[in-house]
Protein backbone atom coordinates (compact mmCIF):
# COMPACT_ATOMS: atom_id res chain seq x y z
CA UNK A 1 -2.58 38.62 -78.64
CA UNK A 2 0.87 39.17 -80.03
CA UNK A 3 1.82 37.81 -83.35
CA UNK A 4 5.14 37.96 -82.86
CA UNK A 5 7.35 34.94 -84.21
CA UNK A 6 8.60 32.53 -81.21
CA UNK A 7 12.40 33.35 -80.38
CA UNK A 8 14.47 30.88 -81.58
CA UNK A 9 15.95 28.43 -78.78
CA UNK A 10 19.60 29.82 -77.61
CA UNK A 11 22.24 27.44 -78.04
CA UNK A 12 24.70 26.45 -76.24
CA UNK A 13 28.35 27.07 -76.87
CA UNK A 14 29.33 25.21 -79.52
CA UNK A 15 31.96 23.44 -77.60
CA UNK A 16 29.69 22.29 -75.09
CA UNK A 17 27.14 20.69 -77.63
CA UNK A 18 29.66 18.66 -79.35
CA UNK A 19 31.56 17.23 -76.36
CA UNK A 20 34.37 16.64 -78.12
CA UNK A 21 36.74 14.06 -76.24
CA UNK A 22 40.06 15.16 -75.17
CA UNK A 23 41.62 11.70 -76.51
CA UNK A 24 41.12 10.01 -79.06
CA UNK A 25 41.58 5.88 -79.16
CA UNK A 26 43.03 4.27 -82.21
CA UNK A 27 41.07 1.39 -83.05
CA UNK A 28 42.28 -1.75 -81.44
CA UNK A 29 42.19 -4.34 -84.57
CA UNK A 30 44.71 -7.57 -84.60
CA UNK A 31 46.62 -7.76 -87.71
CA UNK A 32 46.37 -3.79 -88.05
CA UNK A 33 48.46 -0.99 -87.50
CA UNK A 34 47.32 2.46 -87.29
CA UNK A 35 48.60 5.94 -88.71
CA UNK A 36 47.52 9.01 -90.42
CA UNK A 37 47.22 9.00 -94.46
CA UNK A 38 49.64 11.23 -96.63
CA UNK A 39 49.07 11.20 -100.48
CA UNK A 40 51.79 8.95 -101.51
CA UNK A 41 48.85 6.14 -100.43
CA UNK A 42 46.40 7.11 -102.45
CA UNK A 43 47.04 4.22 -105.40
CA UNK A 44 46.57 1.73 -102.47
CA UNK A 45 43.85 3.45 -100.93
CA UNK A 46 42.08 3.29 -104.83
CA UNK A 47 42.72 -0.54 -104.89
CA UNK A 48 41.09 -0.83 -101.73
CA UNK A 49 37.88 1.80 -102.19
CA UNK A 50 37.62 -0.56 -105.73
CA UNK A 51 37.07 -3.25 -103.77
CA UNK A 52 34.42 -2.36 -101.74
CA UNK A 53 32.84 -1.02 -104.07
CA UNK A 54 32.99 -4.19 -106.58
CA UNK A 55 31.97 -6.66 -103.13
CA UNK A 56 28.86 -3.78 -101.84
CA UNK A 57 27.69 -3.48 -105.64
CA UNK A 58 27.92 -0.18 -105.40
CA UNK A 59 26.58 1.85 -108.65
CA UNK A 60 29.85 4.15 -109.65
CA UNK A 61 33.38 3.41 -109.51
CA UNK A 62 35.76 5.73 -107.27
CA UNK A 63 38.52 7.23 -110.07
CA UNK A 64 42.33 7.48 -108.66
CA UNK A 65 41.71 11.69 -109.94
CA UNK A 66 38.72 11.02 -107.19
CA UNK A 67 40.69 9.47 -104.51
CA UNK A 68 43.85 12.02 -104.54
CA UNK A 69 41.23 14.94 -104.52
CA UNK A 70 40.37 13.68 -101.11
CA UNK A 71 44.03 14.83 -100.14
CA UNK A 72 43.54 18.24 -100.99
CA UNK A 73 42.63 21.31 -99.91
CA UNK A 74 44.07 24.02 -97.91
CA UNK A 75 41.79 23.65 -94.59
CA UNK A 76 42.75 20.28 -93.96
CA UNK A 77 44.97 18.47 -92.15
CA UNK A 78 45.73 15.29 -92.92
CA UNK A 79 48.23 14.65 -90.32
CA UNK A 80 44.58 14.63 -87.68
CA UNK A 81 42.01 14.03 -89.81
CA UNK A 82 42.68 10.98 -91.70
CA UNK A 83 43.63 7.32 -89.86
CA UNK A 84 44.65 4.00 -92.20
CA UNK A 85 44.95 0.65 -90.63
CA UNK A 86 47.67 -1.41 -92.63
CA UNK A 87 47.98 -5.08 -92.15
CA UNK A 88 51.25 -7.09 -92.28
CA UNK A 89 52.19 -6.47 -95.60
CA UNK A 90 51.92 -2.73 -95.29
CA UNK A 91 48.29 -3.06 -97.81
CA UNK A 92 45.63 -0.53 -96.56
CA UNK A 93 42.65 -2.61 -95.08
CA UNK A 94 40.59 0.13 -93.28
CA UNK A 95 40.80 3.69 -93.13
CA UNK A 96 38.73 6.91 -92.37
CA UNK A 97 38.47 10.15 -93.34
CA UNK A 98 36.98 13.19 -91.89
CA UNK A 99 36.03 17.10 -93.66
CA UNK A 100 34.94 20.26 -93.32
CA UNK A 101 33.72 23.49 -95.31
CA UNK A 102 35.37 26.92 -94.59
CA UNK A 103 32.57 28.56 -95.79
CA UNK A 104 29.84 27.38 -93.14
CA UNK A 105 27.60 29.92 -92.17
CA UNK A 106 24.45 28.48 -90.76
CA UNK A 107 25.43 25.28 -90.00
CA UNK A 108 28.76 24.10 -89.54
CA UNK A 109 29.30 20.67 -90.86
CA UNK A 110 32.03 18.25 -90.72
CA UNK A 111 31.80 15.16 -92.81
CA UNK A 112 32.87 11.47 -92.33
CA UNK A 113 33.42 8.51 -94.61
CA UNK A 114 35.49 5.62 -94.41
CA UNK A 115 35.47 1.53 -95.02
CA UNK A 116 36.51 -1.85 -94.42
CA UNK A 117 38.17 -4.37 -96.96
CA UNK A 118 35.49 -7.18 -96.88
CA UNK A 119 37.79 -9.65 -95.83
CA UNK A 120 38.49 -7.70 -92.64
CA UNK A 121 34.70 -7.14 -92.03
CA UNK A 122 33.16 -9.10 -88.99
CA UNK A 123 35.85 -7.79 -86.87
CA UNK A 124 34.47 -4.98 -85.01
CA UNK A 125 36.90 -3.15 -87.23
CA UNK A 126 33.74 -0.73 -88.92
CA UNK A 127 32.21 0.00 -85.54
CA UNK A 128 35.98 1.37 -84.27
CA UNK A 129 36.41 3.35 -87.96
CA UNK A 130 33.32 5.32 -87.48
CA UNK A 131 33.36 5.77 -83.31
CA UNK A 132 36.88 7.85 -84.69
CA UNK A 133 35.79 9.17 -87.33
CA UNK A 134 32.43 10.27 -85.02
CA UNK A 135 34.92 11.50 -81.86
CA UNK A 136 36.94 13.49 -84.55
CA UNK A 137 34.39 15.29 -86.24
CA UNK A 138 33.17 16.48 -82.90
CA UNK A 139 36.80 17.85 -81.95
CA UNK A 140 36.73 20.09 -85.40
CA UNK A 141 33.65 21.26 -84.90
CA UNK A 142 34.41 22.79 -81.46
CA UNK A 143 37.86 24.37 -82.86
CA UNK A 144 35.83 25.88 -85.51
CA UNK A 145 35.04 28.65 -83.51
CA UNK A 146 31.20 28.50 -85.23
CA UNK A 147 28.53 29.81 -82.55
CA UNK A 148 26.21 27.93 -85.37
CA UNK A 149 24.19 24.50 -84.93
CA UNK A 150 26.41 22.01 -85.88
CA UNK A 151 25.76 18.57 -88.10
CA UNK A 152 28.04 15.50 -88.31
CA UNK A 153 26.68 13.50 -91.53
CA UNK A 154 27.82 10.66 -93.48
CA UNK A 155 26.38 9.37 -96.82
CA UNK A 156 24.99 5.73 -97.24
CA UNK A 157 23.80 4.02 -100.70
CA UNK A 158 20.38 2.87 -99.50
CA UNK A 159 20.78 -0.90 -100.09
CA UNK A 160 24.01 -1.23 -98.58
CA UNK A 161 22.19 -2.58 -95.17
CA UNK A 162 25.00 -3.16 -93.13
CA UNK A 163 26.35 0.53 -93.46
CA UNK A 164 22.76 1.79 -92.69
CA UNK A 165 23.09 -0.64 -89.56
CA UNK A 166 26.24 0.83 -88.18
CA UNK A 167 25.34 4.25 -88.31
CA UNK A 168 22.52 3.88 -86.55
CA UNK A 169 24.43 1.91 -84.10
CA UNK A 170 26.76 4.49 -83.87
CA UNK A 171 23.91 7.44 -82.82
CA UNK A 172 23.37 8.38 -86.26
CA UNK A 173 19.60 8.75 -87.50
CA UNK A 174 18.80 9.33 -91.79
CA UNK A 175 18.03 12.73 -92.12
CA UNK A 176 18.04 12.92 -96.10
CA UNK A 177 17.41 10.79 -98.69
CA UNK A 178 18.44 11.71 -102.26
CA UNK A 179 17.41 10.00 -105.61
CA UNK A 180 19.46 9.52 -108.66
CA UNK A 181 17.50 9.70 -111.91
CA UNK A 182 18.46 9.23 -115.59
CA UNK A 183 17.03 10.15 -118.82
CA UNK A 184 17.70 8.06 -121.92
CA UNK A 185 19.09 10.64 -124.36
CA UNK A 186 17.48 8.96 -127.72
CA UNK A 187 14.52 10.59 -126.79
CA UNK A 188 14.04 14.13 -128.51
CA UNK A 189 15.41 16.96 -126.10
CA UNK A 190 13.17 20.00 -126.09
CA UNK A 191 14.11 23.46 -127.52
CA UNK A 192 13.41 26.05 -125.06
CA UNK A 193 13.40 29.92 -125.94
CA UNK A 194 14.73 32.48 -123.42
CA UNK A 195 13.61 36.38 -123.74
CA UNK A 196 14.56 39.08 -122.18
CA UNK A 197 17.74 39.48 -122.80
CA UNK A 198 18.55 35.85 -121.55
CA UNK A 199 20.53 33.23 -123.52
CA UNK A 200 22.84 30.15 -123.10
CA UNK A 201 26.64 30.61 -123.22
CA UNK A 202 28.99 27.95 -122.72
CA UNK A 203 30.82 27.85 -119.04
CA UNK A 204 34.21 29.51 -119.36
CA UNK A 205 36.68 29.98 -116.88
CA UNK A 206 36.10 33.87 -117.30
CA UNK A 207 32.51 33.51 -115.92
CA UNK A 208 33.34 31.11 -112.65
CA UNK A 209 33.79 32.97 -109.80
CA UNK A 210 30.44 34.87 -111.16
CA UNK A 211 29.18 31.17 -111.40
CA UNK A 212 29.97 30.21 -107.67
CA UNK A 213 28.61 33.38 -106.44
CA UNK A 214 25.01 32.67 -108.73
CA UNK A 215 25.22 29.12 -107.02
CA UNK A 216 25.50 30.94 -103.46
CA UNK A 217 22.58 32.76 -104.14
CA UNK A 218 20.23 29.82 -105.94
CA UNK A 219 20.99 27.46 -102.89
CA UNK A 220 20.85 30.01 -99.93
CA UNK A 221 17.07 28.33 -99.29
CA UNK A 222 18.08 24.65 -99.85
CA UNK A 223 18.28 22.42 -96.94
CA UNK A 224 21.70 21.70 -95.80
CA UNK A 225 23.64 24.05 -98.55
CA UNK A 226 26.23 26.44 -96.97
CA UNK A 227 28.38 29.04 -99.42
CA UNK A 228 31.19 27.71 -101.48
CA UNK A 229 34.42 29.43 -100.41
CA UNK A 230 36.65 30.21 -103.86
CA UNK A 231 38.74 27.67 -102.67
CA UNK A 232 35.98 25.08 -102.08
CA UNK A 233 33.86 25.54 -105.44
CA UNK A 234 37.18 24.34 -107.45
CA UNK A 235 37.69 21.95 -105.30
CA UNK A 236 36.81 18.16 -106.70
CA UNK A 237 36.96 18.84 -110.12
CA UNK A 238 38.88 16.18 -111.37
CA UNK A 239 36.00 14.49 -113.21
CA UNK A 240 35.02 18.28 -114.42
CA UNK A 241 33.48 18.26 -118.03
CA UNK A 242 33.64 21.83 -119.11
CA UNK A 243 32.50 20.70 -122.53
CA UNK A 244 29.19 19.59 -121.28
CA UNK A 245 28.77 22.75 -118.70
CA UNK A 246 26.37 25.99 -119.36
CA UNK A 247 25.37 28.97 -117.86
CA UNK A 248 22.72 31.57 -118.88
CA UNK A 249 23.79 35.15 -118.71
CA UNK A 250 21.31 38.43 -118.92
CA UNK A 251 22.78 40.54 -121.27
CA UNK A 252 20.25 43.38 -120.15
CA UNK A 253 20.30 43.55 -116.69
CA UNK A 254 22.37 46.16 -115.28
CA UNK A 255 26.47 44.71 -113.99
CA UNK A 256 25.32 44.95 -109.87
CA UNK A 257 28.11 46.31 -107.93
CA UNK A 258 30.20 46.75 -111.47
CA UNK A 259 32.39 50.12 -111.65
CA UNK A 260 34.67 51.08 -114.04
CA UNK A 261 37.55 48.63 -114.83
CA UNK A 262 37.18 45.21 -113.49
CA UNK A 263 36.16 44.80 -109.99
CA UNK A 264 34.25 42.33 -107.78
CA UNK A 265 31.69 42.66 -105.09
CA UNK A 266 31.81 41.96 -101.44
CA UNK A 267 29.37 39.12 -100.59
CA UNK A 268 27.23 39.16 -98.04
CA UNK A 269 27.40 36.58 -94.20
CA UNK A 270 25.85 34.12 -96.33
CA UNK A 271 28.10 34.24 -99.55
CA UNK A 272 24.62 35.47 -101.36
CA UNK A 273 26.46 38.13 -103.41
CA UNK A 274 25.91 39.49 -107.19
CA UNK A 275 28.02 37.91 -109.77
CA UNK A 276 31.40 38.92 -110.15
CA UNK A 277 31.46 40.85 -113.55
CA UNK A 278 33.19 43.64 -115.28
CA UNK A 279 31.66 46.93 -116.34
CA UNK A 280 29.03 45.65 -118.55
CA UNK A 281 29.60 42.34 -118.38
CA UNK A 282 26.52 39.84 -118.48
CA UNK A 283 25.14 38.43 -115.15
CA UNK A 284 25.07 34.83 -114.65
CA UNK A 285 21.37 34.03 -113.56
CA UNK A 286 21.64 30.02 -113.86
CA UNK A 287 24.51 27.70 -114.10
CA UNK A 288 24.70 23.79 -115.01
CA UNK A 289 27.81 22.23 -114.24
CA UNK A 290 28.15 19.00 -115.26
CA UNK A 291 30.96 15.70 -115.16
CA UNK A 292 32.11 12.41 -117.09
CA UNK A 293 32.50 9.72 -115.22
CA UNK A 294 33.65 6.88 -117.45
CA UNK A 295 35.21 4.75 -114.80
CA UNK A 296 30.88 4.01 -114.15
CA UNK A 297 29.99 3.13 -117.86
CA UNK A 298 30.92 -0.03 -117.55
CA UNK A 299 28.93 -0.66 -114.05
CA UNK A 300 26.19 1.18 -115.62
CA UNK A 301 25.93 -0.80 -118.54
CA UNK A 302 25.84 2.89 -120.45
CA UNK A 303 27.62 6.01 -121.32
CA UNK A 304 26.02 8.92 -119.13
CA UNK A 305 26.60 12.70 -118.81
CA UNK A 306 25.95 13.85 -114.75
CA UNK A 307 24.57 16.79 -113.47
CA UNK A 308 26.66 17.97 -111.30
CA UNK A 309 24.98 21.06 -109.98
CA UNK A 310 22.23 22.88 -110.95
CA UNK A 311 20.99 26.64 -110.26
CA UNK A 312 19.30 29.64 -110.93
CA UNK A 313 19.49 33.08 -108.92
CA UNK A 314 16.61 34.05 -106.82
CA UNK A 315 15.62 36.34 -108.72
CA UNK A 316 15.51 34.90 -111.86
CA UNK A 317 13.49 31.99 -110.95
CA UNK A 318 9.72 31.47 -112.67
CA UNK A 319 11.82 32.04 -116.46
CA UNK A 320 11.99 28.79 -117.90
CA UNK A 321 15.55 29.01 -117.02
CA UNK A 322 16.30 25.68 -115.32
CA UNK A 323 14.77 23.90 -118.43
CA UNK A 324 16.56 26.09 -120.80
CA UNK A 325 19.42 24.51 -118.52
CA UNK A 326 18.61 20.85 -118.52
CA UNK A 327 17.84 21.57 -122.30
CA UNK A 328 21.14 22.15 -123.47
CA UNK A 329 22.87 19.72 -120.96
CA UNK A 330 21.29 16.83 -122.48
CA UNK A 331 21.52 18.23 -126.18
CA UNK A 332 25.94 18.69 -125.21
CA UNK A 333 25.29 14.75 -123.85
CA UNK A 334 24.14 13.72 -126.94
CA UNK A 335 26.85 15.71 -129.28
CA UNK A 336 29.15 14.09 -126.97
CA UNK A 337 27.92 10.56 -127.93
CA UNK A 338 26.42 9.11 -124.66
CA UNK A 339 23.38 7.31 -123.99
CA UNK A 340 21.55 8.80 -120.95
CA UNK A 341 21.79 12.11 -118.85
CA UNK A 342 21.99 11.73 -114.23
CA UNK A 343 21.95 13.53 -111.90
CA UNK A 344 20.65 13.53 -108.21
CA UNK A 345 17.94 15.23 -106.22
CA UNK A 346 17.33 15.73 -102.85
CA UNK A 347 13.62 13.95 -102.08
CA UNK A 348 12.36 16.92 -100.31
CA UNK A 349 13.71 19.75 -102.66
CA UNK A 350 11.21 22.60 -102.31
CA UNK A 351 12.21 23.85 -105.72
CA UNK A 352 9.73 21.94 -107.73
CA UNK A 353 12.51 20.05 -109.20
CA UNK A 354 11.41 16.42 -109.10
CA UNK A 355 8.43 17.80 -111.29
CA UNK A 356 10.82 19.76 -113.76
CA UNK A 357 12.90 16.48 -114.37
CA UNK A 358 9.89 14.11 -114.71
CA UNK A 359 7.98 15.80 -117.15
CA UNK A 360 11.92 15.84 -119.09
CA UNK A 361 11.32 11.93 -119.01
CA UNK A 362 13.78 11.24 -115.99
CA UNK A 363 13.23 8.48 -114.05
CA UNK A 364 14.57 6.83 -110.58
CA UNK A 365 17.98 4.90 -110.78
CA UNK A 366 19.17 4.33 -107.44
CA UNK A 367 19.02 6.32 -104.05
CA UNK A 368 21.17 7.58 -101.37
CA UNK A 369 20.41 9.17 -97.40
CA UNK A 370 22.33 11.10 -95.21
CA UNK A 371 22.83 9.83 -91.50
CA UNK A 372 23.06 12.81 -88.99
CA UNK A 373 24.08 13.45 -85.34
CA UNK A 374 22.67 16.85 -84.68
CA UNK A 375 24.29 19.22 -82.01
């Protein structure tokens, strides 16, 4: 009997499976008027993101740094991609908003988000948002190009009901679901000892590209991660706290791919590369990015530090690294005066990570899913 592996199912082109309509309807709202979003509107698309948030109880705060970053980046065009309905006095009271990442390599993703003032809610003005939000995600995804299976996702808190209704009315199903945990930081935070040639530096602008490259490589095996372009790992960094980031290099290991002078190395389909180093530079084997988020404090009812990211090279893995990580996160938390350390964690991360942060002493905040159409 052959023991050969099944072959895996053959896809259709790409712009086939997303059927991607030829035109696409503004929404029909009275009161509103429709157009694209440019960056002059981002204080008025703040006030309105603040209050949705304040009316859905949401746990964070969107920052005005947060909002403008959503206007950024060189892949996108605004002009198509975004859509703000305005009501007589020219005040945003709906709009929509729809990504992608130039670096997709197994799955090419494009993202949607969006919302309704709650005043305007009851409307049918939601249901419209997200049907053009849905209709223009599937138009990017066949110009990508991508021969790939394709994903169209949005992210919902998990008690916000009637956002979890209208995705589902809109063809969506919850694919992921995502836990935030915190640790209060006035418990002790554990020493951990790294051998081998392995210790923790602070992050440095120096060691970043050899920081997104490590991250390529730690998350190449994680569910839904695709490699960060350079131009997508700096992107979103306006909440950034450098002061609370660390890596851990290997001082021992040899520079892979390193030649005389300073050069990089070529990464592989998947962005799964070395570092990029100079001749005899240290490796980055684990990274742990991290940002301040005051604008939630207050929500909160404490000071945090977040986790941002978290990740250690193939490799490297089974080294105590990741707690030598979390380790001197917290301890930079606590120098920096705040009460508890967050971060978030996929529910089905086959990393062993919800184990790692609960013997730490986190514990469950809040949660999150993902709703999915799958092409």
């Amino acid at each position: 009997m052959s023991t050969e592996p099944p072959a895996p199912p053959t896809l259709a082109p790409i712009a086939e499976r997303v059927a991607a309509p030829a035109h696409l309807p503004l929404p029909e709202v009275d009161g509103l008027v429709w157009r694209s979003l440019t960056l002059e509107d981002a204080p008025a698309l703040f006030g309105l993101t603040a209050a949705v948030e304040e009316h859905d109880q949401h746990p964070f705060r969107t920052s005005l740094e947060e909002t403008e970053e959503m206007f950024e980046g060189e892949w996108r065009d605004l002009a198509r991609d975004t859509l703000v309905g305005l009501d007589a006095d020219g005040e945003p009271r709906a709009y929509a908003s729809v990504d992608t990442r130039p670096g997709d390599a197994s799955v090419v993703r494009a993202f949607v988000q969006g919302a309704v003032h709650p005043r305007w809610r009851g409307r049918g003005v939601g249901r419209q948002v997200l049907a053009w939000s849905t209709g223009r995600a599937r138009q990017l995804l066949a110009a990508s190009g991508k021969e790939l299976p394709a994903r169209i996702a949005g992210y919902v808190q998990d008690d916000d009901a009637s956002e979890c209704r209208l995705f589902e009315a809109a063809g969506y199903t919850a694919n992921r679901y995502y836990s935030t945990l915190r640790r209060d930081l006035s418990l002790p935070v554990p020493e951990v000892a790294l051998g081998d040639g392995l210790r923790v530096v602070p992050w440095s602008p120096e060691l970043d590209e050899a920081t997104r490259l490590a991250h390529n490589d730690a998350f190449r095996d994680h569910w839904g991660s695709e490699p960060a372009t350079p131009e997508s790992w700096v992107h979103g960094r306006s909440m950034f706290a450098p002061e609370w980031s660390v890596l851990v290099v290997d001082d021992v290991a040899p520079a892979p791919g390193a030649v005389d002078g300073s050069e990089s190395v070529s990464e592989t389909p998947n962005g799964a590369a070395p570092a990029l180093i100079t001749a005899g530079g240290p490796v980055v084997a684990g990274y742990l990015l991290s940002g301040r988020y005051e604008q939630d404090w207050p929500v909160a009812g404490y000071s945090s530090g977040y986790t941002e990211t978290l990740g250690v090279r193939r490799e490297y893995r089974g080294r105590r690294i990741a707690l030598a990580l979390l380790s001197a996160g917290m301890a930079a938390y606590q120098a920096g005066g705040v009460e508890y350390a967050e971060l978030d964690v996929d529910t089905e991360n086959p990393s062993g990570a919800h184990g790692l942060y609960a013997s730490l002493g986190y514990e469950k905040k809040d949660g999150s899913r993902m709703y999915s159409i799958e092409l």
